[in-house]
Protein backbone atom coordinates (compact mmCIF):
# COMPACT_ATOMS: atom_id res chain seq x y z
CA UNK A 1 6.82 12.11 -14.12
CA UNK A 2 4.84 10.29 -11.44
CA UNK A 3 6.06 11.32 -8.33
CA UNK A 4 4.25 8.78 -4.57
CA UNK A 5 5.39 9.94 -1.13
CA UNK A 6 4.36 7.90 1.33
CA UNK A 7 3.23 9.15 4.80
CA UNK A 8 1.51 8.40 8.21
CA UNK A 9 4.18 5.34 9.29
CA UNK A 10 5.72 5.24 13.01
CA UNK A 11 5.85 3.37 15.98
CA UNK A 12 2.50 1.55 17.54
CA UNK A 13 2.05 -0.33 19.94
CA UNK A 14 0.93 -4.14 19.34
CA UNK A 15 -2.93 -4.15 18.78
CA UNK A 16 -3.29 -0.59 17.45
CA UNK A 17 -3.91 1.06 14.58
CA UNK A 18 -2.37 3.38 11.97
CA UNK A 19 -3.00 4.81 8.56
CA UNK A 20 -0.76 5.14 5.87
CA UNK A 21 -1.31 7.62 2.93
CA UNK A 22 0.28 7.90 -0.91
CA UNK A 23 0.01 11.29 -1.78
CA UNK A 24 0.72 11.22 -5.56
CA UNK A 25 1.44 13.83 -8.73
CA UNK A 26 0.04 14.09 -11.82
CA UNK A 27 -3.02 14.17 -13.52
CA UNK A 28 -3.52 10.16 -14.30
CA UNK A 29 -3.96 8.58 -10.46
CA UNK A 30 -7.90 8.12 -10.87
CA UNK A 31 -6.67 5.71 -14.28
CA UNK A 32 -4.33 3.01 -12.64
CA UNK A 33 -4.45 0.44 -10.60
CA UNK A 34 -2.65 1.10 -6.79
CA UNK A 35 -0.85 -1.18 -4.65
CA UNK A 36 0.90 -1.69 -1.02
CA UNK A 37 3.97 -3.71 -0.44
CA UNK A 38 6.38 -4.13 2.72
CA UNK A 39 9.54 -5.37 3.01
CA UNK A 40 10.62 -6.52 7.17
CA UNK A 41 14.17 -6.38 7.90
CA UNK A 42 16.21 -9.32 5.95
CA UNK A 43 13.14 -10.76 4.33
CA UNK A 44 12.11 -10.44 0.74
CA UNK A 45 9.40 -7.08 -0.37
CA UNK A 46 6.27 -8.66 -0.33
CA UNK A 47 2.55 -7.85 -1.58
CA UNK A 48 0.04 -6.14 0.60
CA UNK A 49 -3.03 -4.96 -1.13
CA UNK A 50 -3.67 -3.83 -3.96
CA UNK A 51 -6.84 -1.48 -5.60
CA UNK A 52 -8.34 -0.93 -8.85
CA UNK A 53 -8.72 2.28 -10.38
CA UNK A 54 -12.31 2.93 -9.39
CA UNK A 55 -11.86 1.66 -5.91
CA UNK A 56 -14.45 -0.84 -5.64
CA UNK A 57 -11.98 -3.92 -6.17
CA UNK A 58 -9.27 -5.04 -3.82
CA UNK A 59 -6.98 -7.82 -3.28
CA UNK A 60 -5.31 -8.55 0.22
CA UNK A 61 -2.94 -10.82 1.14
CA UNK A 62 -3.70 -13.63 3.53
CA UNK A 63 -1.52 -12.19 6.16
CA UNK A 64 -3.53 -9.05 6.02
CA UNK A 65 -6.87 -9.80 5.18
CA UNK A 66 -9.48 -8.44 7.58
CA UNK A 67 -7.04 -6.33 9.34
CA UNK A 68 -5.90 -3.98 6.44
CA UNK A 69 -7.84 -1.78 4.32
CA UNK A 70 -6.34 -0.30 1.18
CA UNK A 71 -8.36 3.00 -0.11
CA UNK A 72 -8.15 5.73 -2.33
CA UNK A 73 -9.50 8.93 -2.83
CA UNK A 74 -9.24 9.92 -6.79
CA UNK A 75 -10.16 13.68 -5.90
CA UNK A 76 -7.40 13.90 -3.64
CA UNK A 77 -4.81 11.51 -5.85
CA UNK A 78 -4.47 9.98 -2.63
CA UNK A 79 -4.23 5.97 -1.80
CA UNK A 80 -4.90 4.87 1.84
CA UNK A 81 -4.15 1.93 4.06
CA UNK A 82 -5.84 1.55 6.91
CA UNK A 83 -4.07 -0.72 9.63
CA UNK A 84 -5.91 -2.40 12.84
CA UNK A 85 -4.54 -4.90 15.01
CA UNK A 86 -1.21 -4.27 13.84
CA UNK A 87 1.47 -7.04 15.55
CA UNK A 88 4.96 -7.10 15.49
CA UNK A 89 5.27 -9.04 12.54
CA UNK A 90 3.71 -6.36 10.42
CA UNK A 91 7.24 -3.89 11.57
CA UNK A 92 8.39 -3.17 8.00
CA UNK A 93 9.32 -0.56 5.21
CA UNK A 94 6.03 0.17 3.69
CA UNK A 95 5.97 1.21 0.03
CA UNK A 96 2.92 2.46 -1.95
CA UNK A 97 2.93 1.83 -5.85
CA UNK A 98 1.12 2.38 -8.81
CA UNK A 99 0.88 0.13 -12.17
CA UNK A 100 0.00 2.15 -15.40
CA UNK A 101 0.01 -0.69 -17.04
CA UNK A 102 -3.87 -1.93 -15.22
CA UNK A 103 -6.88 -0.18 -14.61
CA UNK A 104 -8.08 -3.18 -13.54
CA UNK A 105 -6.81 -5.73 -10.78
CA UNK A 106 -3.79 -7.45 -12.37
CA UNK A 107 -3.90 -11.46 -12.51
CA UNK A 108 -0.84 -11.23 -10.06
CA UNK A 109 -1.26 -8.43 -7.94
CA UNK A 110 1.95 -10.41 -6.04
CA UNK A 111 4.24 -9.80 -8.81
CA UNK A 112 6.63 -6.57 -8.19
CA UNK A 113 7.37 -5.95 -12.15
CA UNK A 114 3.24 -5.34 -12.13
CA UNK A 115 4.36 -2.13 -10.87
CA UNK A 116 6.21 0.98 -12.68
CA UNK A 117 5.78 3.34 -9.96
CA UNK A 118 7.13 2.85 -6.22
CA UNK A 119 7.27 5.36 -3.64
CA UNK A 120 10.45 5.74 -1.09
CA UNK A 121 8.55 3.70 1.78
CA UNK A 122 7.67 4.92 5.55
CA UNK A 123 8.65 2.93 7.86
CA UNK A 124 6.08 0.82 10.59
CA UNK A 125 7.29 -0.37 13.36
CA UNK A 126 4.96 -2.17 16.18
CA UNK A 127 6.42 -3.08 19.54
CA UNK A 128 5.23 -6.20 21.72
């Protein structure tokens, strides 16, 4: 059983930085595809980033993109997301998941059935 606990949210001030980490089990982490979502209070879980199994291809989304940076160490079965410049807007529940269903970067990294794995979230929440 595939087991992701999330780690490294809290409260930041607007402008800084934290990172998040995915500590997973099992032996198959360096084979699938890993992903970020968030989901802000009454507003729909939405796609972050996501990263292919060897770590060399990533997807952001637009609201993200050259702020975030989604990692992963396969020696550690650990995913990463690095967050700069963090604003208010970006306060929200922050799950990690995994999709054994793609090595590689899925057509629609946006889609939330992609994913089979989800972790319980950590929260992020950046003041003004």
């Amino acid at each position: 059983q595939v087991q992701l606990v999330e780690s490294g949210g809290g409260l930041v001030q607007a402008g800084g930085s934290l990172r998040l980490s995915c500590a997973t089990s099992g032996r198959t982490f360096g084979s699938y595809v890993m992903g970020w979502f968030r989901q802000a209070p009454g507003k729909e879980r939405e796609f972050v980033a996501v990263i292919d199994w060897s770590g060399f291809k990533k997807t952001y989304a637009d609201s993200v993109k050259g702020r975030f940076t989604i990692s992963r160490d396969n020696a550690k079965n650990t995913a990463y997301l690095q967050m700069n410049s963090l604003t208010p807007e970006d306060t929200a529940v922050y799950y990690c998941v995994m999709s054994t269903n793609y090595r590689e970067l899925p057509s629609q990294p946006d889609d939330l059935p992609v994913y089979d794995h989800w972790g319980q979230g950590t929260q992020v929440t950046v003041s003004s």
